[in-house]
PDB file of N, CA and C in Angstrom:
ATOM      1  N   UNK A   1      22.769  -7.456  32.040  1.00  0.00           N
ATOM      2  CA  UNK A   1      23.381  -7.218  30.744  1.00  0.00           C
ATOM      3  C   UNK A   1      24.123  -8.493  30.345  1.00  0.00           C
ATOM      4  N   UNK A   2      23.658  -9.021  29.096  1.00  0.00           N
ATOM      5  CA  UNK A   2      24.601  -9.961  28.472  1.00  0.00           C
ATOM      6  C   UNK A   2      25.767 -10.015  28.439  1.00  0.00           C
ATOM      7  N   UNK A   3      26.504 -11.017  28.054  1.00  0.00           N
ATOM      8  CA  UNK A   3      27.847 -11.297  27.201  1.00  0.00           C
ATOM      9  C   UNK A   3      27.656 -10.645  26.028  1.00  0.00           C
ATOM     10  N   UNK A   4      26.737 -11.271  25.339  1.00  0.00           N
ATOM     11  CA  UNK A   4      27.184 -10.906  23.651  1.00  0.00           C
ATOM     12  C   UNK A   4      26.332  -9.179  23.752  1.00  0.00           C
ATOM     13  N   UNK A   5      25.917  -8.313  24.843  1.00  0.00           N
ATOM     14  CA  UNK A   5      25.341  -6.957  24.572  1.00  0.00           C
ATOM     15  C   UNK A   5      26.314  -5.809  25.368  1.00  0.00           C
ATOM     16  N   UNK A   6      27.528  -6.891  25.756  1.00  0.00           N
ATOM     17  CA  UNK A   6      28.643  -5.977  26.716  1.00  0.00           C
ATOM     18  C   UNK A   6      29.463  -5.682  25.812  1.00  0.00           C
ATOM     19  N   UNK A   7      29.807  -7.051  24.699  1.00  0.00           N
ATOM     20  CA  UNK A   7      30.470  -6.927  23.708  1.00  0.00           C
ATOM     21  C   UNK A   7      30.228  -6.136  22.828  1.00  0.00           C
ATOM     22  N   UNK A   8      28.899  -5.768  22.223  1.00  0.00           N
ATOM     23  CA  UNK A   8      28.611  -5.277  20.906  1.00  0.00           C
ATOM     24  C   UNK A   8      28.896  -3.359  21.712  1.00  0.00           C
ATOM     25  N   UNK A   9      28.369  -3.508  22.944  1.00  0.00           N
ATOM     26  CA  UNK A   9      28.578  -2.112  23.250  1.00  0.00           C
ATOM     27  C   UNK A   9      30.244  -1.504  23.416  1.00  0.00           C
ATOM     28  N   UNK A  10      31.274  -2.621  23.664  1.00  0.00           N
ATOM     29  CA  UNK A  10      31.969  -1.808  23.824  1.00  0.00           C
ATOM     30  C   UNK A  10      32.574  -2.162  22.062  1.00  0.00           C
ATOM     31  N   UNK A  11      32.508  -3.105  21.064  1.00  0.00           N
ATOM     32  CA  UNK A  11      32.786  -2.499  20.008  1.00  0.00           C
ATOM     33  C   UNK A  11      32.478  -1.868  19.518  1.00  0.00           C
ATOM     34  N   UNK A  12      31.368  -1.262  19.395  1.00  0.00           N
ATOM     35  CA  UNK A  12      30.725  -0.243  19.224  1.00  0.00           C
ATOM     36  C   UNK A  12      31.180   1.513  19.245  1.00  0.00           C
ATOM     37  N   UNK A  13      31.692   1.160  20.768  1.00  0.00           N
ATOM     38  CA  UNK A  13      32.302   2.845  21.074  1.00  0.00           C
ATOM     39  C   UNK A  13      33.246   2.590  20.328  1.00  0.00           C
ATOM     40  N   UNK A  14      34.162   1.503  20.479  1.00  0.00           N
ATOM     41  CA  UNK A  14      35.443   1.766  19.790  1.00  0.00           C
ATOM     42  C   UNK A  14      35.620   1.954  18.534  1.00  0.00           C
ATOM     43  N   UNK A  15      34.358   1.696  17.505  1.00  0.00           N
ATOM     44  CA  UNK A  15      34.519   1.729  16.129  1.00  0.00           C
ATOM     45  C   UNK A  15      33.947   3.663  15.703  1.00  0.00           C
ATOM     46  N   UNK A  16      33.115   3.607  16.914  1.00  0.00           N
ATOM     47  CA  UNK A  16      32.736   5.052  16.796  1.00  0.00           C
ATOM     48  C   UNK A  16      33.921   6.111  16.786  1.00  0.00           C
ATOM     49  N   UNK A  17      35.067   5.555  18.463  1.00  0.00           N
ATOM     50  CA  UNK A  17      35.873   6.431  18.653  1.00  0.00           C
ATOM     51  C   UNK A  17      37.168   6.629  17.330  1.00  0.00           C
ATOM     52  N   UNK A  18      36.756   5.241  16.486  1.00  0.00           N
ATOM     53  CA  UNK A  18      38.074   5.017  15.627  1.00  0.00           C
ATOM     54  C   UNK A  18      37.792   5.857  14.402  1.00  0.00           C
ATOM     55  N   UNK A  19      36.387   6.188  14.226  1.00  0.00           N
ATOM     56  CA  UNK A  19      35.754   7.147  12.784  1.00  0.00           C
ATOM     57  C   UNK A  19      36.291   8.487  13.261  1.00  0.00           C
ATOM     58  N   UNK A  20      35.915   8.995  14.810  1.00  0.00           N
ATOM     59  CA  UNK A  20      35.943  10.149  15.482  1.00  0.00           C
ATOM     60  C   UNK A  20      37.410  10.847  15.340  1.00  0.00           C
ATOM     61  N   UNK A  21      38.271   9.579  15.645  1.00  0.00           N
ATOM     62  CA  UNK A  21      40.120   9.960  15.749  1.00  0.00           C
ATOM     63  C   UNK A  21      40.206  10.057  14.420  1.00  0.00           C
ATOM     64  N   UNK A  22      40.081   9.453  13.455  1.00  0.00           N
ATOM     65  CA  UNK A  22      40.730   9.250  12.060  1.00  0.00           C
ATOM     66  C   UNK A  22      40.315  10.309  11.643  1.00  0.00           C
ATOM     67  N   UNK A  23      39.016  10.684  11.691  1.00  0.00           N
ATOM     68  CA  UNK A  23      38.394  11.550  11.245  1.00  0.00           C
ATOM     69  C   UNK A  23      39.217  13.169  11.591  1.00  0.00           C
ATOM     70  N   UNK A  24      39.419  13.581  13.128  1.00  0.00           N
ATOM     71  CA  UNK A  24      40.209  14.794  13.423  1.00  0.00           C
ATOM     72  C   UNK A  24      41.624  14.678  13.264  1.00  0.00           C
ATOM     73  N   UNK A  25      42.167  13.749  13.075  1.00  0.00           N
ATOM     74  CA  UNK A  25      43.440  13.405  12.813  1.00  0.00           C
ATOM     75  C   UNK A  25      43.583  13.803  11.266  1.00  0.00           C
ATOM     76  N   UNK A  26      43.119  12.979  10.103  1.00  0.00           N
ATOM     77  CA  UNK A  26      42.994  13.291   8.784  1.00  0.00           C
ATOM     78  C   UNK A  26      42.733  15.103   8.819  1.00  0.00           C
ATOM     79  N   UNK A  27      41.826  15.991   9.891  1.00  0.00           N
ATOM     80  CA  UNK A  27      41.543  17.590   9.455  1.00  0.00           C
ATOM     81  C   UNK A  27      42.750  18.357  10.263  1.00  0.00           C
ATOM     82  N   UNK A  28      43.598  17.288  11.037  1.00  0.00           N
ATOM     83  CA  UNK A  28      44.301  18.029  11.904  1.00  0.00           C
ATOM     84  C   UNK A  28      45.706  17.976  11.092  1.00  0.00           C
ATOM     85  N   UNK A  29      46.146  17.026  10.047  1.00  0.00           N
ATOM     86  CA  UNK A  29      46.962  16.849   9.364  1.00  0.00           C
ATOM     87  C   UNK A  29      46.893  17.559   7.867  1.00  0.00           C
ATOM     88  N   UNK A  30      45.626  17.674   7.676  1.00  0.00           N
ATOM     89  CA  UNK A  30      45.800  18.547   6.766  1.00  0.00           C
ATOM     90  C   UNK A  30      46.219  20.113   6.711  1.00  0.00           C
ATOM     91  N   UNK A  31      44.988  20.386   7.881  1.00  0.00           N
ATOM     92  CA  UNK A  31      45.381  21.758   8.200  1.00  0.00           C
ATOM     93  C   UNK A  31      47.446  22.053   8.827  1.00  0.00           C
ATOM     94  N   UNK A  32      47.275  21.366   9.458  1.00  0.00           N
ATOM     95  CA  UNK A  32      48.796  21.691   9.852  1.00  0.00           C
ATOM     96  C   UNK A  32      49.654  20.708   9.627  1.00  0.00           C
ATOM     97  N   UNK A  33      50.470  20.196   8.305  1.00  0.00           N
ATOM     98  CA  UNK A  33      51.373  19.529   8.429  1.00  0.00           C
ATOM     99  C   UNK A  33      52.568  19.510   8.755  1.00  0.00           C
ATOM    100  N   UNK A  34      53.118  20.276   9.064  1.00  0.00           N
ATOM    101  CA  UNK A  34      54.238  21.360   9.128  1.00  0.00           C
ATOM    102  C   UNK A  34      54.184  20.686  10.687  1.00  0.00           C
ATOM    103  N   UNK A  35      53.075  20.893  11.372  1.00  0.00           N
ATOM    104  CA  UNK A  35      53.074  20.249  13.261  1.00  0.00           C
ATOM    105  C   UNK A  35      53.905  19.330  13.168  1.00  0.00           C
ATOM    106  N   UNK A  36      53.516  17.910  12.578  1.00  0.00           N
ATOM    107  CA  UNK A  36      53.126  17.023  12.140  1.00  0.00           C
ATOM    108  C   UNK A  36      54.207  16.070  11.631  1.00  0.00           C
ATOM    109  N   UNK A  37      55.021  16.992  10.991  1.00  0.00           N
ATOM    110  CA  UNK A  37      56.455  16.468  10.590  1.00  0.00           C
ATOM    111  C   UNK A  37      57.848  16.383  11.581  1.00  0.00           C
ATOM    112  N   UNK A  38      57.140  17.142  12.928  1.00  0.00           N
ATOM    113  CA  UNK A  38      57.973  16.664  13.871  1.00  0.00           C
ATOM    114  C   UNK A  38      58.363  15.771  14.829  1.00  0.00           C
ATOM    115  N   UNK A  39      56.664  15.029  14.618  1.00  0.00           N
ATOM    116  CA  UNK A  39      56.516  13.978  15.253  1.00  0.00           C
ATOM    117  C   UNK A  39      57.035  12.953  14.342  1.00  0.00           C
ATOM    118  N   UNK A  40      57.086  12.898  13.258  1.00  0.00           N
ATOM    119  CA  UNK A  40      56.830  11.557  12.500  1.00  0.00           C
ATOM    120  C   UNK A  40      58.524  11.267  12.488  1.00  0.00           C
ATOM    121  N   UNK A  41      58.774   9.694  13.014  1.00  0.00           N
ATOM    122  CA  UNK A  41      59.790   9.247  12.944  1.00  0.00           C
ATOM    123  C   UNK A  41      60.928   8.647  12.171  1.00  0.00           C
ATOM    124  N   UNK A  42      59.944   8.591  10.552  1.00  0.00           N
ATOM    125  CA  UNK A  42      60.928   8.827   9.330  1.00  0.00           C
ATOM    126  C   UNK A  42      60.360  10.209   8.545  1.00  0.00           C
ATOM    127  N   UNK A  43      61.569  10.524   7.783  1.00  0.00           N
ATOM    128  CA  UNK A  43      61.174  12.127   6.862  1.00  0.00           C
ATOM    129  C   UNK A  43      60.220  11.312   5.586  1.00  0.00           C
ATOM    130  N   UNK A  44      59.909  10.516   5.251  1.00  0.00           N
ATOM    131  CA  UNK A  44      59.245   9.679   4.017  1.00  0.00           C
ATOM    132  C   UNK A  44      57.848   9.624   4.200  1.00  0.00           C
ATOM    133  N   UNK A  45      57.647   9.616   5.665  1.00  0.00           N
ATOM    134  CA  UNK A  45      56.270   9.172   5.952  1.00  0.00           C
ATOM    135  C   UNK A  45      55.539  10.798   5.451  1.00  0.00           C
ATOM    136  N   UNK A  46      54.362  10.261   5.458  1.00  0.00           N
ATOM    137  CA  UNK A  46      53.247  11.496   5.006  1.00  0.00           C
ATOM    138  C   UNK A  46      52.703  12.162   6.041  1.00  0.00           C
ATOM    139  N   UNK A  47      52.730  13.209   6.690  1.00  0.00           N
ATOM    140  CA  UNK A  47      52.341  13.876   7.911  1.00  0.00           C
ATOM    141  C   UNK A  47      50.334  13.760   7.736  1.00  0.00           C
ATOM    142  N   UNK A  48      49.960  13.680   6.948  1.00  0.00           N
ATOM    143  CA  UNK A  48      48.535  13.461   7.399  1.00  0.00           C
ATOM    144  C   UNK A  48      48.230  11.978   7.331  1.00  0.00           C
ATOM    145  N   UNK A  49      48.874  11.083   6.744  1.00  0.00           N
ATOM    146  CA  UNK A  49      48.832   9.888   6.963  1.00  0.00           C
ATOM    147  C   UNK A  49      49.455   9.368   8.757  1.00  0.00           C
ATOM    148  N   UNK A  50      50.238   9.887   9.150  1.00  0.00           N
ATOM    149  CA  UNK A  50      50.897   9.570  10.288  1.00  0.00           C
ATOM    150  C   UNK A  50      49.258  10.174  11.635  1.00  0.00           C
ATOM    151  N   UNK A  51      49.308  11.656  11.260  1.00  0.00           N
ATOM    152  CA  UNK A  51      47.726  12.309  12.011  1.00  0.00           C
ATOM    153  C   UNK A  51      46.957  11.254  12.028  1.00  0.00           C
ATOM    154  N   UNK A  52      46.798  11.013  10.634  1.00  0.00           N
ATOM    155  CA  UNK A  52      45.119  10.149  10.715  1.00  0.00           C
ATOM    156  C   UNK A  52      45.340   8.734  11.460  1.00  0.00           C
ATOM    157  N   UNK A  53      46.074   8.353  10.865  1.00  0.00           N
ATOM    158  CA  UNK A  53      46.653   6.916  12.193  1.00  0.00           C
ATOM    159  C   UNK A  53      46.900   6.954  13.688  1.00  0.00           C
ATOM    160  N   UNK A  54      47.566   7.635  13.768  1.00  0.00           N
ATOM    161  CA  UNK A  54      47.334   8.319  15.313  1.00  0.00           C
ATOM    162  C   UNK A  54      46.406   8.540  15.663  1.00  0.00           C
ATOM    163  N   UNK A  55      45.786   9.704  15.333  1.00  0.00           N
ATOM    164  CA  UNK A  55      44.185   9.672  15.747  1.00  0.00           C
ATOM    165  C   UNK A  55      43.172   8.283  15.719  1.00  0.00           C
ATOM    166  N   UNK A  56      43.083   7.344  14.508  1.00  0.00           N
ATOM    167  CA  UNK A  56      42.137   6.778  14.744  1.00  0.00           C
ATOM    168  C   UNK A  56      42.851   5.651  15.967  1.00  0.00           C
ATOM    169  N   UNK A  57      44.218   5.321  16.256  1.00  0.00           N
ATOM    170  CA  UNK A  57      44.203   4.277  17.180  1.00  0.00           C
ATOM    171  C   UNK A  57      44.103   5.502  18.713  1.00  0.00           C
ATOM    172  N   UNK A  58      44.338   6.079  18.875  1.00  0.00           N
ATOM    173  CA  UNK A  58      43.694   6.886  20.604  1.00  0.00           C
ATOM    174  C   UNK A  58      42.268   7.041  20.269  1.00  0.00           C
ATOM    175  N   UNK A  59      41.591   7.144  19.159  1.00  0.00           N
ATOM    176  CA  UNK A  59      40.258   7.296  19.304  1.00  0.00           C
ATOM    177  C   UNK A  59      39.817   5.500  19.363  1.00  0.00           C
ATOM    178  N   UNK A  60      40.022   4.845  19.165  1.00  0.00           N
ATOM    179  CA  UNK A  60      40.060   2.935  19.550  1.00  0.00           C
ATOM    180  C   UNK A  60      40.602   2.561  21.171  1.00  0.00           C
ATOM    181  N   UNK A  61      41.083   3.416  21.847  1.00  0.00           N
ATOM    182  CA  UNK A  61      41.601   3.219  23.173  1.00  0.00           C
ATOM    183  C   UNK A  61      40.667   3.791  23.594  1.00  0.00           C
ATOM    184  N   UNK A  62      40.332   5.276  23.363  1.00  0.00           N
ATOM    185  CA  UNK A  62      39.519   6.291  24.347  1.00  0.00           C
ATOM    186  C   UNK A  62      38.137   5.931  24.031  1.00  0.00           C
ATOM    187  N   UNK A  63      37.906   5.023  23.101  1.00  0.00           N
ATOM    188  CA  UNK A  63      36.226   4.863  22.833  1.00  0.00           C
ATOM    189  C   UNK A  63      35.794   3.908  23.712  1.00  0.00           C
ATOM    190  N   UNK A  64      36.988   2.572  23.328  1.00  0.00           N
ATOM    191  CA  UNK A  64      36.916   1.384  24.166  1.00  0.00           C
ATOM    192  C   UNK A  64      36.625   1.633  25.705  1.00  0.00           C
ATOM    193  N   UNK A  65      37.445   2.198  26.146  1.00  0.00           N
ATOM    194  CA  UNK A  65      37.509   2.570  27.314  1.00  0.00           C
ATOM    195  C   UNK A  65      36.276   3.461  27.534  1.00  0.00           C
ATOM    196  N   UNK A  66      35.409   4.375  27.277  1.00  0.00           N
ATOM    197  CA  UNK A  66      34.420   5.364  26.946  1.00  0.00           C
ATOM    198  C   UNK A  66      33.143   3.667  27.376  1.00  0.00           C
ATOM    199  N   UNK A  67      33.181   3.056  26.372  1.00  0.00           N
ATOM    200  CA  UNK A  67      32.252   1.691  26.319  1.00  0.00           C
ATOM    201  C   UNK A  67      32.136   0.734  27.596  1.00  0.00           C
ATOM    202  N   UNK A  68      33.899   0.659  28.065  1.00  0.00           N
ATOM    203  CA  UNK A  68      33.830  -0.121  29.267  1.00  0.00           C
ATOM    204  C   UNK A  68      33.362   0.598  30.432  1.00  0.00           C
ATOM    205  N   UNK A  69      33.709   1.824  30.393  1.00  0.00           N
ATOM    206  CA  UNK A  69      33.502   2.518  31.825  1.00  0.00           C
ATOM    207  C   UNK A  69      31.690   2.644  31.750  1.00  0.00           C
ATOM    208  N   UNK A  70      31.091   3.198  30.479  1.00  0.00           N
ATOM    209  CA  UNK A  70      29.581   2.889  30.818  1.00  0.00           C
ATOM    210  C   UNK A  70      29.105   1.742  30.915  1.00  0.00           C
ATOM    211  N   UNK A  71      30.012   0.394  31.061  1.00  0.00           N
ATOM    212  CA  UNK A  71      29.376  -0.677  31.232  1.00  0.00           C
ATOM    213  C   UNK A  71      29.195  -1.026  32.424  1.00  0.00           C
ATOM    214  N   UNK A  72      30.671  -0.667  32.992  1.00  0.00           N
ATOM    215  CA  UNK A  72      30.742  -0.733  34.287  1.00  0.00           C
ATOM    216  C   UNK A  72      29.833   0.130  35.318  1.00  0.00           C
ATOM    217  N   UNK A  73      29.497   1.657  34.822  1.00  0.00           N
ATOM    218  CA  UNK A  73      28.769   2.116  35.089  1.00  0.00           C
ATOM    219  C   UNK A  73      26.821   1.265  35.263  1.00  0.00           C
ATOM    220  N   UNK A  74      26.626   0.656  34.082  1.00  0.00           N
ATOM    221  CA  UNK A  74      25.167  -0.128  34.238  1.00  0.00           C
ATOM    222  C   UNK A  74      24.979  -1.239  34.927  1.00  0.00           C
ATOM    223  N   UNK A  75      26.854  -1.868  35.141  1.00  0.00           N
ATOM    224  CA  UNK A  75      26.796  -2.811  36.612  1.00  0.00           C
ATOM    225  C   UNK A  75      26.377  -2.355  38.059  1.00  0.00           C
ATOM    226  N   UNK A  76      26.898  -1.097  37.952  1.00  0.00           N
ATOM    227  CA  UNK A  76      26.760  -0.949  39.534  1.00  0.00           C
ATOM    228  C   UNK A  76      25.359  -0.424  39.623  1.00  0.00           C
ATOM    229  N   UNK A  77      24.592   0.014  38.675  1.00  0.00           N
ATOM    230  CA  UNK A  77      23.508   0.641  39.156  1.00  0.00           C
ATOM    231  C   UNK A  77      22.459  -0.669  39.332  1.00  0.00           C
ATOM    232  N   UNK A  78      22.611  -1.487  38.558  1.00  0.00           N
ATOM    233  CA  UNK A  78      22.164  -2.675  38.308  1.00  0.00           C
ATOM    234  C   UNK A  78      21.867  -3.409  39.554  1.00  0.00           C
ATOM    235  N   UNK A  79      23.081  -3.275  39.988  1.00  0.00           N
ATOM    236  CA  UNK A  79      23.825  -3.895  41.670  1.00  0.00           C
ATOM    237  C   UNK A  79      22.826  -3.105  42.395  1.00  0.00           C
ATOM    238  N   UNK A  80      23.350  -1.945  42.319  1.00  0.00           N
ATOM    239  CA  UNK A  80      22.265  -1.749  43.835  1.00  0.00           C
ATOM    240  C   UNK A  80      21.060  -1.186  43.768  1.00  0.00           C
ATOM    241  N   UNK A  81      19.974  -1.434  42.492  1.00  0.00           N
ATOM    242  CA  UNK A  81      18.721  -1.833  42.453  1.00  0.00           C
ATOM    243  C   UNK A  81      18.200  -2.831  43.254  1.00  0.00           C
ATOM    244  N   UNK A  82      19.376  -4.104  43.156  1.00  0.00           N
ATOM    245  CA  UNK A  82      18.480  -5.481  43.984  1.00  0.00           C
ATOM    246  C   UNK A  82      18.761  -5.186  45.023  1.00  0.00           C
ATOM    247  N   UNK A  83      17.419  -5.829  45.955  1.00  0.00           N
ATOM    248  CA  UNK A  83      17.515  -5.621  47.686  1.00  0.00           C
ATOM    249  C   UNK A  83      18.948  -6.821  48.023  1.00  0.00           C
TER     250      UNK A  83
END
């Protein structure tokens, strides 16, 4: 596996995981804002704006990470294919 095909894979998950978070974050803030307003650390901020941000940066950690671990995963199998 390449450089530039380790890279594209793990930006990849992460742009996926960042549609995925924003995405349940934005339905999780709508549906319940009321949750939502207890987390948020000024009263000004917008409780589905705060959701959807939240969500999409853990969905940018958990994708990334999602990308590296199957990379790491196609190293080792890689590995002990050769004699």
């Amino acid at each position: 596996m390449t450089v530039w095909k380790t890279f594209l894979t793990v930006t990849a998950t992460a742009l996926v995981g960042l549609l995925m978070g924003g995405a349940f974050g934005f339905a999780a803030g709508k549906l319940t804002p009321e949750f939502f307003r207890r987390f948020t650390p000024w009263n000004e901020l917008e409780p589905v704006g705060f959701a959807t941000a939240g969500g999409a940066v853990v969905g940018v950690l958990l994708g990334g990470g999602l990308g590296c671990f199957g990379v790491l995963m196609q190293l080792l199998s890689e590995w002990r294919k050769k004699p």
